[in-house]
N, C-alpha and C. Protein backbone atom coordinates (compact mmCIF):
# COMPACT_ATOMS: atom_id res chain seq x y z
N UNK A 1 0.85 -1.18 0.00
CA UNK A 1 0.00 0.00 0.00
C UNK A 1 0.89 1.24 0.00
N UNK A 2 0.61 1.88 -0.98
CA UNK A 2 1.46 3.45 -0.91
C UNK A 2 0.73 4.77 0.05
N UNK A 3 1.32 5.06 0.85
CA UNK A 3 0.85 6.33 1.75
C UNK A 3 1.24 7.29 1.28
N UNK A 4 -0.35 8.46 1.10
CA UNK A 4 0.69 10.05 0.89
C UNK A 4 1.88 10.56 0.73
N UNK A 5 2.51 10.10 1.90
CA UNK A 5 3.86 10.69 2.16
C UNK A 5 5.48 9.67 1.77
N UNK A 6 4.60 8.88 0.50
CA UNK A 6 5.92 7.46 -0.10
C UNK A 6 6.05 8.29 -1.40
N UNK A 7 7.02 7.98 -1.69
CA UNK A 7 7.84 8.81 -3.29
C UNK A 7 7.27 7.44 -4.31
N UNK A 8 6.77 7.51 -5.01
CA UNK A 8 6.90 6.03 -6.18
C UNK A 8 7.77 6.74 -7.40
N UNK A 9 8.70 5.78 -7.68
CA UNK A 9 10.13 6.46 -8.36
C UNK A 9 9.74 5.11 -9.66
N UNK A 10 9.51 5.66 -10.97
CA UNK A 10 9.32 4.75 -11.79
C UNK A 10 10.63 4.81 -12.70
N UNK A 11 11.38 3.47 -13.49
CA UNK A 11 12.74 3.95 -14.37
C UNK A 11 12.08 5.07 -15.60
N UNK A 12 13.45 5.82 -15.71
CA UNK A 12 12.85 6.63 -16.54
C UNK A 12 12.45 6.25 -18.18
N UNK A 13 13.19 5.27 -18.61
CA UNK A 13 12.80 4.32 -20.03
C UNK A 13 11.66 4.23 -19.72
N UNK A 14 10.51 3.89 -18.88
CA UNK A 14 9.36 3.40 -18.95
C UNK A 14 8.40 5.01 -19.18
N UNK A 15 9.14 6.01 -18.26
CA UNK A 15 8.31 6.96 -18.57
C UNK A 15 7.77 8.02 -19.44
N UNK A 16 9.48 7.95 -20.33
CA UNK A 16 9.61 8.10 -22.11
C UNK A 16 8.90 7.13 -22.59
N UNK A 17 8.59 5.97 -22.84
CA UNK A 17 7.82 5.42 -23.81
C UNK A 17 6.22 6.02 -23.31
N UNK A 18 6.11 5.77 -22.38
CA UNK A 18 4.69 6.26 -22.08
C UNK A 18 4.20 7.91 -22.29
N UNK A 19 5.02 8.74 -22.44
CA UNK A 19 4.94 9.93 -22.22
C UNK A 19 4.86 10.41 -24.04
N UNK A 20 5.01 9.39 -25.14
CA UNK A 20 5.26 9.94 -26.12
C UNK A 20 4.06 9.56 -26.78
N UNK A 21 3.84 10.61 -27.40
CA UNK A 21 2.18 11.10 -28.05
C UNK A 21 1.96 10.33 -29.68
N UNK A 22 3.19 10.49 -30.19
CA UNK A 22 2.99 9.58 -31.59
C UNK A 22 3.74 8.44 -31.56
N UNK A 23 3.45 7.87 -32.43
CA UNK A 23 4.06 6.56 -33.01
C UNK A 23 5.66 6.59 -33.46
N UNK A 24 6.04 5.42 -32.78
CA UNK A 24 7.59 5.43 -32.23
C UNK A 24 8.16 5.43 -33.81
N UNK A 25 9.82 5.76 -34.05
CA UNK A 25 10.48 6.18 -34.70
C UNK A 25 10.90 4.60 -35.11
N UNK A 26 11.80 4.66 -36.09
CA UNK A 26 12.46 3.04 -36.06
C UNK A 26 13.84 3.45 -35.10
N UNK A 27 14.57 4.46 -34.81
CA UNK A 27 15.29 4.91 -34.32
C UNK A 27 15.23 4.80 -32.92
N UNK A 28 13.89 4.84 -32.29
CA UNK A 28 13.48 4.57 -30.91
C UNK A 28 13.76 3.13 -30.79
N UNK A 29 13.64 2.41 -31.52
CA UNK A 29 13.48 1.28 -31.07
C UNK A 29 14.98 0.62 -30.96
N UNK A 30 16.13 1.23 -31.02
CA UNK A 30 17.31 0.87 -30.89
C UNK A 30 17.60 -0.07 -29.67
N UNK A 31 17.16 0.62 -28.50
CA UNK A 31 17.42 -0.25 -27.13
C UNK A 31 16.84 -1.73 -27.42
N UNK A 32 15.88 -1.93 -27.72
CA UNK A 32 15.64 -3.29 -28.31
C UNK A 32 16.06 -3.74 -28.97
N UNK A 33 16.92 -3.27 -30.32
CA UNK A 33 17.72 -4.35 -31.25
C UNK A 33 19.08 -4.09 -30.51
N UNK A 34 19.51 -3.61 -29.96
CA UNK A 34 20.41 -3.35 -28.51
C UNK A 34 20.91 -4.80 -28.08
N UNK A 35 19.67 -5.33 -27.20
CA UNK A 35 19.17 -5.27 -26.72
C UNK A 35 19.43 -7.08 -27.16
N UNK A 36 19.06 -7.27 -28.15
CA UNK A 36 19.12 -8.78 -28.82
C UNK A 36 19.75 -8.90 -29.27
N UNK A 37 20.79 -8.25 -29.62
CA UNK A 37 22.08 -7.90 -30.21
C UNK A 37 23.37 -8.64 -29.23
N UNK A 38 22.66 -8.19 -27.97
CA UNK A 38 23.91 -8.46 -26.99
C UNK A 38 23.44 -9.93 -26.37
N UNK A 39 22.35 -10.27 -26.48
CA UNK A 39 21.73 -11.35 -25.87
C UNK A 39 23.01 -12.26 -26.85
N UNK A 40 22.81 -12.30 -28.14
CA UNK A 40 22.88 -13.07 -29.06
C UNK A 40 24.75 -13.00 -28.61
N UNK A 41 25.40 -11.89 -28.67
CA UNK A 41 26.48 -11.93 -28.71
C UNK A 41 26.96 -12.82 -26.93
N UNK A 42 26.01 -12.67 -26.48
CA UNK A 42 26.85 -13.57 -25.08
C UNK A 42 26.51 -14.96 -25.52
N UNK A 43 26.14 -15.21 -26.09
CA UNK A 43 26.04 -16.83 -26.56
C UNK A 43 26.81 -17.25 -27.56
N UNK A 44 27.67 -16.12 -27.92
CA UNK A 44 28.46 -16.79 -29.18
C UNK A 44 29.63 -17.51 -28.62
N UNK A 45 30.10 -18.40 -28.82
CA UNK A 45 31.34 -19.15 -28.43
C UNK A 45 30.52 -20.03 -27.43
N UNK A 46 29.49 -20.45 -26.89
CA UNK A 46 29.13 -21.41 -26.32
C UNK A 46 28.97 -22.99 -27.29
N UNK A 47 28.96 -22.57 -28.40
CA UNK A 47 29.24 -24.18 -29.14
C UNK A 47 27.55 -24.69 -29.35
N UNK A 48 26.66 -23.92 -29.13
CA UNK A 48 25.39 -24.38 -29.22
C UNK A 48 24.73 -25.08 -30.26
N UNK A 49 24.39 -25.89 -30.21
CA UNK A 49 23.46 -26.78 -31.47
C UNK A 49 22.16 -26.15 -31.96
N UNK A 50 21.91 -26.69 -33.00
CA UNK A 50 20.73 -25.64 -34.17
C UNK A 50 19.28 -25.47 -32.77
N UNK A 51 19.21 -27.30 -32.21
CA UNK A 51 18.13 -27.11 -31.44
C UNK A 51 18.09 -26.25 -30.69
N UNK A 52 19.32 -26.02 -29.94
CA UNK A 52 19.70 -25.40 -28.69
C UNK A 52 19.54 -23.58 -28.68
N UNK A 53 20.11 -23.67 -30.77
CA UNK A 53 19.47 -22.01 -31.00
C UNK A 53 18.67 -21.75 -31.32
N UNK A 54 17.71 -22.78 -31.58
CA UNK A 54 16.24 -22.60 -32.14
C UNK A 54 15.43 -22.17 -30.65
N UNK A 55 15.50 -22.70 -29.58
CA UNK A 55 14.75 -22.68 -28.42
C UNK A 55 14.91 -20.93 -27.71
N UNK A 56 16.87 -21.12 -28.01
CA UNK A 56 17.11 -19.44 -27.54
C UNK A 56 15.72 -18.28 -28.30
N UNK A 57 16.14 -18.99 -29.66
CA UNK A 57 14.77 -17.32 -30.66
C UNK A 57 13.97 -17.32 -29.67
N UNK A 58 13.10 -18.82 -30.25
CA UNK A 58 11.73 -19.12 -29.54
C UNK A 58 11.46 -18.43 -28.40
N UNK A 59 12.13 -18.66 -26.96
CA UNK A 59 12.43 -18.53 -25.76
C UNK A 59 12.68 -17.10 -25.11
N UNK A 60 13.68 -16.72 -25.72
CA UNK A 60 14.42 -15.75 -25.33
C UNK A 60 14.18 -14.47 -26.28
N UNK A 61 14.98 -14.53 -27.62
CA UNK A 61 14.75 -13.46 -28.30
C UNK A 61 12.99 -12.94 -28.49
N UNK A 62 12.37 -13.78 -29.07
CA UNK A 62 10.94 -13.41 -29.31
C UNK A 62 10.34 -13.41 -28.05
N UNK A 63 10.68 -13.57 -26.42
CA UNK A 63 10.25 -13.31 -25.65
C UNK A 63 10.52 -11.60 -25.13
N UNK A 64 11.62 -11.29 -25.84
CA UNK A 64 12.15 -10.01 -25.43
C UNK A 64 10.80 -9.05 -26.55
N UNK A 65 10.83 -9.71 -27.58
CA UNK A 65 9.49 -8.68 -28.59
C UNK A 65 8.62 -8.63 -28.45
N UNK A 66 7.86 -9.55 -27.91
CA UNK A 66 6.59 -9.91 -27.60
C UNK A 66 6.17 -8.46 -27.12
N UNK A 67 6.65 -7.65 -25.86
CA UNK A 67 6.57 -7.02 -25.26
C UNK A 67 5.80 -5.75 -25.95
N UNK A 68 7.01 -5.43 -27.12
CA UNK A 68 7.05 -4.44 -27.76
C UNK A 68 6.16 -4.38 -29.13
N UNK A 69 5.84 -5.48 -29.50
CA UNK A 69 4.75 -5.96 -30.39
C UNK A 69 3.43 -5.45 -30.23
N UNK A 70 3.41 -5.94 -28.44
CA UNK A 70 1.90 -5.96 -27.97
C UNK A 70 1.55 -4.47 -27.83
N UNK A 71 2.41 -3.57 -27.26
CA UNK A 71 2.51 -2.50 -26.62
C UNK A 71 2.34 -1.26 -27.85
N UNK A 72 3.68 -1.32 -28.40
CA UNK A 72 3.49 -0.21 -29.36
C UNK A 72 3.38 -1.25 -30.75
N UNK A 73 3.10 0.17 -31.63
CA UNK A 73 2.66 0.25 -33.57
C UNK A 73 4.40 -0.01 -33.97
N UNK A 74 5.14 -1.23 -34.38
CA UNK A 74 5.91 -1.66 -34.79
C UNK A 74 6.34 -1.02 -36.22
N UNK A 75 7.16 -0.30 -36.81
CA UNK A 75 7.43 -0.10 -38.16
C UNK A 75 7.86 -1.27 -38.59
N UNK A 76 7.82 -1.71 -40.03
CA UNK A 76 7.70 -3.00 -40.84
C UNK A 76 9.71 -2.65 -40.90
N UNK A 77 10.14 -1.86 -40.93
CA UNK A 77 11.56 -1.93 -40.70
C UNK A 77 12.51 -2.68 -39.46
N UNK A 78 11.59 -2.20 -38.47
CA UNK A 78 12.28 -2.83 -37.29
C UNK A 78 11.62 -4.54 -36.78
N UNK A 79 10.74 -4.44 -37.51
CA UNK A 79 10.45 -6.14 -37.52
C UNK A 79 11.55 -6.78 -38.94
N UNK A 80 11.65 -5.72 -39.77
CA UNK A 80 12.71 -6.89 -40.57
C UNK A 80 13.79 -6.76 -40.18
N UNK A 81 14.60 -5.89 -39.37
CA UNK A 81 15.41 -5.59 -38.53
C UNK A 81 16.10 -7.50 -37.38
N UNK A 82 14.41 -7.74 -36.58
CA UNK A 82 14.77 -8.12 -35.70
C UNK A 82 14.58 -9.44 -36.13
N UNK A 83 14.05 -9.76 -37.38
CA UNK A 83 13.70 -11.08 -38.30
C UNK A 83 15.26 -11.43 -38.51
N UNK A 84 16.04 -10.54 -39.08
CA UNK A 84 17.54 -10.40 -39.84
C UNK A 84 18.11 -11.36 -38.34
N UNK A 85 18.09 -10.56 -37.24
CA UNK A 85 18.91 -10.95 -36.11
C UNK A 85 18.72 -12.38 -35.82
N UNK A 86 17.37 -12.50 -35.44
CA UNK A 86 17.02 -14.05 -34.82
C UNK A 86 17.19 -15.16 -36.09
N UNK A 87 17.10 -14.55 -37.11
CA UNK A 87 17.50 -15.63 -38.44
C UNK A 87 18.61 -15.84 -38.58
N UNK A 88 19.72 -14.82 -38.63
CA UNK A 88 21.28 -15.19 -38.58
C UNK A 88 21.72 -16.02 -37.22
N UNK A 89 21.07 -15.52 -36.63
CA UNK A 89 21.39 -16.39 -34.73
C UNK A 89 21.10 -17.91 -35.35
N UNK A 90 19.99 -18.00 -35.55
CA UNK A 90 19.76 -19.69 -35.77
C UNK A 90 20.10 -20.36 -36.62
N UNK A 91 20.89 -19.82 -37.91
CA UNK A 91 21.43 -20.13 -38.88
C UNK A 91 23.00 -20.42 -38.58
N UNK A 92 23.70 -19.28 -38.19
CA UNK A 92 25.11 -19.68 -38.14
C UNK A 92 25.11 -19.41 -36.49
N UNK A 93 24.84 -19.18 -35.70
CA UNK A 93 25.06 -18.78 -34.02
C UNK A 93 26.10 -17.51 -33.91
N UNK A 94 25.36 -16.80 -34.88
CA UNK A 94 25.96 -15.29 -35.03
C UNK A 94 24.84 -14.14 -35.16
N UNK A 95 24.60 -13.30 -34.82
CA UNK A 95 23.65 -12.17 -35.54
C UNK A 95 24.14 -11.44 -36.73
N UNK A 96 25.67 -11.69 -36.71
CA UNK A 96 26.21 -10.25 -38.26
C UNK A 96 26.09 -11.25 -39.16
N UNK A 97 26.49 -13.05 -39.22
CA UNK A 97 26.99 -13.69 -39.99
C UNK A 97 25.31 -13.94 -40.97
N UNK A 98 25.61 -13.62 -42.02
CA UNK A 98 24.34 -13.83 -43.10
C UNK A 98 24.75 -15.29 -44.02
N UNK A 99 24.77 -16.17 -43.64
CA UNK A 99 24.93 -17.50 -44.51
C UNK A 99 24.17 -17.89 -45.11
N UNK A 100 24.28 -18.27 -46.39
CA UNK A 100 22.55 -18.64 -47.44
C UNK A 100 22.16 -19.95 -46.52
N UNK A 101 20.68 -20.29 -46.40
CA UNK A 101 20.25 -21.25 -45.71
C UNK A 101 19.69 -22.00 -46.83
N UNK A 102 19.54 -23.19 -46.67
CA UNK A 102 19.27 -24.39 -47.47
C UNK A 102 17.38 -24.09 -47.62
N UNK A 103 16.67 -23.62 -46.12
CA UNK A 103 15.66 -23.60 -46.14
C UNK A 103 15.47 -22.03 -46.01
N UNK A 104 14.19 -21.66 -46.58
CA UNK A 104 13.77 -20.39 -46.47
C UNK A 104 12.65 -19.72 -44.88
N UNK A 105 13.14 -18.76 -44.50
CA UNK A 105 12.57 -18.08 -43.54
C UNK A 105 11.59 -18.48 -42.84
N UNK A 106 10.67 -18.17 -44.02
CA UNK A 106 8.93 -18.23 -44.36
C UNK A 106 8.83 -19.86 -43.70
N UNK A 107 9.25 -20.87 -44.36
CA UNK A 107 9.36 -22.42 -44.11
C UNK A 107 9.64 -22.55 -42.83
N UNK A 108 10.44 -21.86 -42.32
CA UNK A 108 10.54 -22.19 -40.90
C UNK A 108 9.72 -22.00 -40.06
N UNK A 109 8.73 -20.87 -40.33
CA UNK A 109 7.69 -19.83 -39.39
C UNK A 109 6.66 -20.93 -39.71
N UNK A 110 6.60 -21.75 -40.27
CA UNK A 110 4.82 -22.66 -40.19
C UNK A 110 5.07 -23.49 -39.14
N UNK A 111 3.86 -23.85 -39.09
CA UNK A 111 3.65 -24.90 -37.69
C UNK A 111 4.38 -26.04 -37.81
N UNK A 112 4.99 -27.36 -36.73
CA UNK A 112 5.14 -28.28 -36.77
C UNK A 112 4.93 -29.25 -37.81
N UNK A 113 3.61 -29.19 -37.48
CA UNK A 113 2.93 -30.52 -38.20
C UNK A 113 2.35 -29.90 -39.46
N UNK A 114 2.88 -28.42 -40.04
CA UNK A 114 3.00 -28.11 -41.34
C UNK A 114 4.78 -28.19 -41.86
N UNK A 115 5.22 -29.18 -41.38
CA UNK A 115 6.86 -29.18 -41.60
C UNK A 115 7.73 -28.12 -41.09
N UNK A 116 7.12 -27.29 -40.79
CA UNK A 116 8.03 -26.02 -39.67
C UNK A 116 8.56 -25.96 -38.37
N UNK A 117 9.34 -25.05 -38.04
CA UNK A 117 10.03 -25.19 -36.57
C UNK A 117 8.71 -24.67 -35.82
N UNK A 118 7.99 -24.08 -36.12
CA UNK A 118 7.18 -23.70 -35.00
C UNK A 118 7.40 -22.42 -34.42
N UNK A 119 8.46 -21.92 -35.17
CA UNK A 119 8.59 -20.38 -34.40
C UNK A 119 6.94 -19.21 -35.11
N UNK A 120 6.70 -18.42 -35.17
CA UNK A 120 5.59 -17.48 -35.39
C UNK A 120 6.30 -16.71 -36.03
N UNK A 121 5.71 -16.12 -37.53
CA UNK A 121 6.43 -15.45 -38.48
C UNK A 121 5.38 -13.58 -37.22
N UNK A 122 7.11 -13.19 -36.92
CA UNK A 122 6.41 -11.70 -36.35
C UNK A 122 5.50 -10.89 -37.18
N UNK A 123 5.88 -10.70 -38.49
CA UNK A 123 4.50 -9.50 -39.17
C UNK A 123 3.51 -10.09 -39.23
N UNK A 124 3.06 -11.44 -39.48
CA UNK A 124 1.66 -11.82 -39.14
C UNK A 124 1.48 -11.60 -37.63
N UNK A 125 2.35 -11.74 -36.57
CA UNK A 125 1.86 -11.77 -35.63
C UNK A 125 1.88 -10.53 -34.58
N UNK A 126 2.30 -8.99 -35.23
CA UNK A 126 1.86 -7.90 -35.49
C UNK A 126 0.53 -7.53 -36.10
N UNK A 127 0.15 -7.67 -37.37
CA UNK A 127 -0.76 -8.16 -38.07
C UNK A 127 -2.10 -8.23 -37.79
N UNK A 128 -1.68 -9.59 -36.93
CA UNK A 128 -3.04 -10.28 -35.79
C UNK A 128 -3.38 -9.34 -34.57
N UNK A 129 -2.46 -8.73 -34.37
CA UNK A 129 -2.13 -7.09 -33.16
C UNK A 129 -3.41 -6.73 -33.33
N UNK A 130 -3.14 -6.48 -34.57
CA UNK A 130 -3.82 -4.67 -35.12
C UNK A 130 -5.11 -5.16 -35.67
N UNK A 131 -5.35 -6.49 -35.99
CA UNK A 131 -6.66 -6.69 -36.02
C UNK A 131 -7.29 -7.04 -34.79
N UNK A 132 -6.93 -7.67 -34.35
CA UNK A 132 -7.86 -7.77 -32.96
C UNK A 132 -7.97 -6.53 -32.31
N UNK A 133 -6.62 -5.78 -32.42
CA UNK A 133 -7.12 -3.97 -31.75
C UNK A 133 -8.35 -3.36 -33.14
N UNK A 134 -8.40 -3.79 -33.74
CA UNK A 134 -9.63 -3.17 -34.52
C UNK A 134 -10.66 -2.97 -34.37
N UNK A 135 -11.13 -4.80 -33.84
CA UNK A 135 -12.23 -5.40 -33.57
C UNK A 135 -12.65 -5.17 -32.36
N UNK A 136 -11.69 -4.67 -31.43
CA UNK A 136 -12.13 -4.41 -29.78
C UNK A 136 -12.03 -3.38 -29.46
N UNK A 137 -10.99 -2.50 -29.32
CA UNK A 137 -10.71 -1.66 -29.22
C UNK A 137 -11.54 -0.32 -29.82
N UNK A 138 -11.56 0.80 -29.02
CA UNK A 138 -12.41 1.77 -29.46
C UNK A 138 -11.83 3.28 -28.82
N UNK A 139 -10.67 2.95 -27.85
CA UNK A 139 -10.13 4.30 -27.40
C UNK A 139 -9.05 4.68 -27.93
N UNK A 140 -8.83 4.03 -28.94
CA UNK A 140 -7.18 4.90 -29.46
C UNK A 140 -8.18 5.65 -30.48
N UNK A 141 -6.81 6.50 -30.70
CA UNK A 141 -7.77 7.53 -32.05
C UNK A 141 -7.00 6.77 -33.24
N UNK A 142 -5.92 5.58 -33.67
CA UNK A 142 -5.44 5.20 -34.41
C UNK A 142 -6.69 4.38 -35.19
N UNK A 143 -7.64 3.58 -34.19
CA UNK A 143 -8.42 2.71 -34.13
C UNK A 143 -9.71 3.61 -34.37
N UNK A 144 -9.88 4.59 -34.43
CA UNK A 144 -11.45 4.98 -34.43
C UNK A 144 -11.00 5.84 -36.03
N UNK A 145 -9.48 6.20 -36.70
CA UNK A 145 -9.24 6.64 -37.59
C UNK A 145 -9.92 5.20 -38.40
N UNK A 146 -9.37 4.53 -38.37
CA UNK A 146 -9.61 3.54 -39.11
C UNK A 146 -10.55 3.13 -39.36
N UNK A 147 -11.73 3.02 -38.29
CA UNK A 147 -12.96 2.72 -38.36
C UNK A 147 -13.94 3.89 -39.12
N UNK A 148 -13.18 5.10 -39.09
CA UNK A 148 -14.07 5.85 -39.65
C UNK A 148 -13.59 6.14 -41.42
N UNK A 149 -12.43 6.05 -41.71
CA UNK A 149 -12.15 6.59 -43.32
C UNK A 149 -12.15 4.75 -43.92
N UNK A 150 -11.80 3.26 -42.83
CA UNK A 150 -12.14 2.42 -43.84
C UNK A 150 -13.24 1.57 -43.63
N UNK A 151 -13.47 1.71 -42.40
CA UNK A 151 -15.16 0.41 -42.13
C UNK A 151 -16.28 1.49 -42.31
N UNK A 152 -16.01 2.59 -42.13
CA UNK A 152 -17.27 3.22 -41.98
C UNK A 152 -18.31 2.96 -41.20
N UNK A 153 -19.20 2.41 -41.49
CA UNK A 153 -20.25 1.62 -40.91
C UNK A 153 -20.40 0.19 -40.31
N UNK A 154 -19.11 -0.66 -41.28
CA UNK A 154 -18.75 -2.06 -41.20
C UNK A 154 -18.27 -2.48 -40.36
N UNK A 155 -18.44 -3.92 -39.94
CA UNK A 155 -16.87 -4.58 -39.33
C UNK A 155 -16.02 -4.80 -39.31
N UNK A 156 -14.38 -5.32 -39.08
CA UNK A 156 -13.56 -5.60 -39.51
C UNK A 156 -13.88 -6.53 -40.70
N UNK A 157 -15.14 -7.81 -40.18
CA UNK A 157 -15.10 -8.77 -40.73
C UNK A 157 -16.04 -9.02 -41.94
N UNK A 158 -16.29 -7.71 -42.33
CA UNK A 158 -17.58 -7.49 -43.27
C UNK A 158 -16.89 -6.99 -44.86
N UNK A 159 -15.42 -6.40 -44.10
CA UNK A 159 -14.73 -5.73 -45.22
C UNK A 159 -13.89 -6.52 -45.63
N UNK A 160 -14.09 -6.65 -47.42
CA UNK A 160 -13.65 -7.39 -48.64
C UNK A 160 -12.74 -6.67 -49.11
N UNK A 161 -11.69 -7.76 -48.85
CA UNK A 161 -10.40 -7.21 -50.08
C UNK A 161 -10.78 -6.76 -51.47
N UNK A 162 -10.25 -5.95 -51.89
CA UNK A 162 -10.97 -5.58 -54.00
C UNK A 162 -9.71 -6.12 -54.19
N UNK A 163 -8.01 -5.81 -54.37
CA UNK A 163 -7.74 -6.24 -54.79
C UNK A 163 -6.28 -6.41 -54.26
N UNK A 164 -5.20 -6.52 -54.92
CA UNK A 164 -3.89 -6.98 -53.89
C UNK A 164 -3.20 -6.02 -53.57
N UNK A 165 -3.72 -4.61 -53.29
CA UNK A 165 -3.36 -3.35 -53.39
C UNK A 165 -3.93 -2.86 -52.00
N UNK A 166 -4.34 -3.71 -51.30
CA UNK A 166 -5.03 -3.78 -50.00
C UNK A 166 -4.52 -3.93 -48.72
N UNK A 167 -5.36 -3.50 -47.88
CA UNK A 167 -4.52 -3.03 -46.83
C UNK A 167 -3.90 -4.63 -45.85
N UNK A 168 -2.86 -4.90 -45.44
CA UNK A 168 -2.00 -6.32 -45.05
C UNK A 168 -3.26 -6.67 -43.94
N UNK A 169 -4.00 -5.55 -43.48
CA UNK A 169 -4.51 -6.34 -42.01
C UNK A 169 -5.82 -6.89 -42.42
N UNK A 170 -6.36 -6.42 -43.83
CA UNK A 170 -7.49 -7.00 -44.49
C UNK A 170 -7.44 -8.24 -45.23
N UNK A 171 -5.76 -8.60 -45.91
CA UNK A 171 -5.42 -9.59 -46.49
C UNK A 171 -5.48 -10.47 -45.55
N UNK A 172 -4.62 -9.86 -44.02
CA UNK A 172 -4.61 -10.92 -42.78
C UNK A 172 -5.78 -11.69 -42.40
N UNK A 173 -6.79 -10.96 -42.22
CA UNK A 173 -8.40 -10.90 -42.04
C UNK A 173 -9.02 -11.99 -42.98
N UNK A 174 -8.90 -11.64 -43.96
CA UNK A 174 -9.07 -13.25 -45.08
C UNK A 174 -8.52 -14.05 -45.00
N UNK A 175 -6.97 -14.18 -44.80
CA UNK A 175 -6.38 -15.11 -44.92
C UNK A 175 -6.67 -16.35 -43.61
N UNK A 176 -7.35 -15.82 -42.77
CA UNK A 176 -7.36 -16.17 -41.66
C UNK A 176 -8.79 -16.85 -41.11
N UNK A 177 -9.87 -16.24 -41.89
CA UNK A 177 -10.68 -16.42 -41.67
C UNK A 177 -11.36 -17.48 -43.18
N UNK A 178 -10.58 -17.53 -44.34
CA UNK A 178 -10.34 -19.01 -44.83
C UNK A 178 -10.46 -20.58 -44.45
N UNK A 179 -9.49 -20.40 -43.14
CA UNK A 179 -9.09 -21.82 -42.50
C UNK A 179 -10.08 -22.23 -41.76
């Protein structure tokens, strides 16, 4: 219980992100690729096996994004940013080292028992963010922009792609609601 007379001292990183009125920079988001940058680099020279770096992404790195996914509007830069990192990590057990992989990205991000590792491809799962903030959500003004210049009257789930020139969270929206 806090009394009148207790100081509550919050870090100040938390009070800059909260305190900022628009949508973050890709530049802001440095402390986070920071951030996985160094994660990745204290594991180098441990000798780790593919499984062993597959679990780190899984585990560790995409546990560090999750955060920042949920929280703030992600630029499509700093998700290919942090795609680059956790893909070179599990490929060679480096983040700078870019080695061609036998298998592609995309292949890895499907499910198990669709032949994939099972990791979650992040821009769909940004994506899935911003639609479910569509569908629920009603106090951001990002979300009531949207509802007013593209649903108008509609639902998320009422509005039809025209054509492939369309917006990713409407393609998402179909693609999803397909299965």
């Amino acid at each position: 219980m806090i009394l009148a007379s207790e100081k509550v001292v919050f870090p100040s990183n938390i009070l800059v992100f909260l305190s900022v009125p628009h949508k973050l920079l890709a530049s802001q988001y440095s402390p986070l690729l920071q951030k996985l940058e160094l994660a990745v680099q204290s594991w180098i020279g441990k000798h780790l096996t593919y499984a062993r770096r597959l679990e780190l992404v899984r585990a560790v790195l995409y546990g560090m994004v999750q955060f920042w996914l949920s929280i703030f509007r992600t630029p499509s830069s700093v998700i290919n940013q942090i795609i680059c990192i956790c893909r070179n990590f599990l490929r060679s057990g480096n983040h700078t080292n870019n080695n061609s992989a036998l298998v592609a990205w995309k292949q890895l991000c499907l499910l198990k028992k669709e032949e994939g590792l099972g990791l979650f491809d992040l821009k769909a799962r940004f994506l899935a963010k911003q639609l479910w903030n569509i569908y629920l959500k009603t106090d951001s003004i990002w979300i009531k922009w949207v509802h007013h210049f593209y649903l108008q009257q509609n639902t998320i789930w009422s509005v039809i792609a025209h054509h492939s020139s369309s917006s990713p969270i409407i393609l998402l929206k179909d693609h999803t609601t397909k299965k």
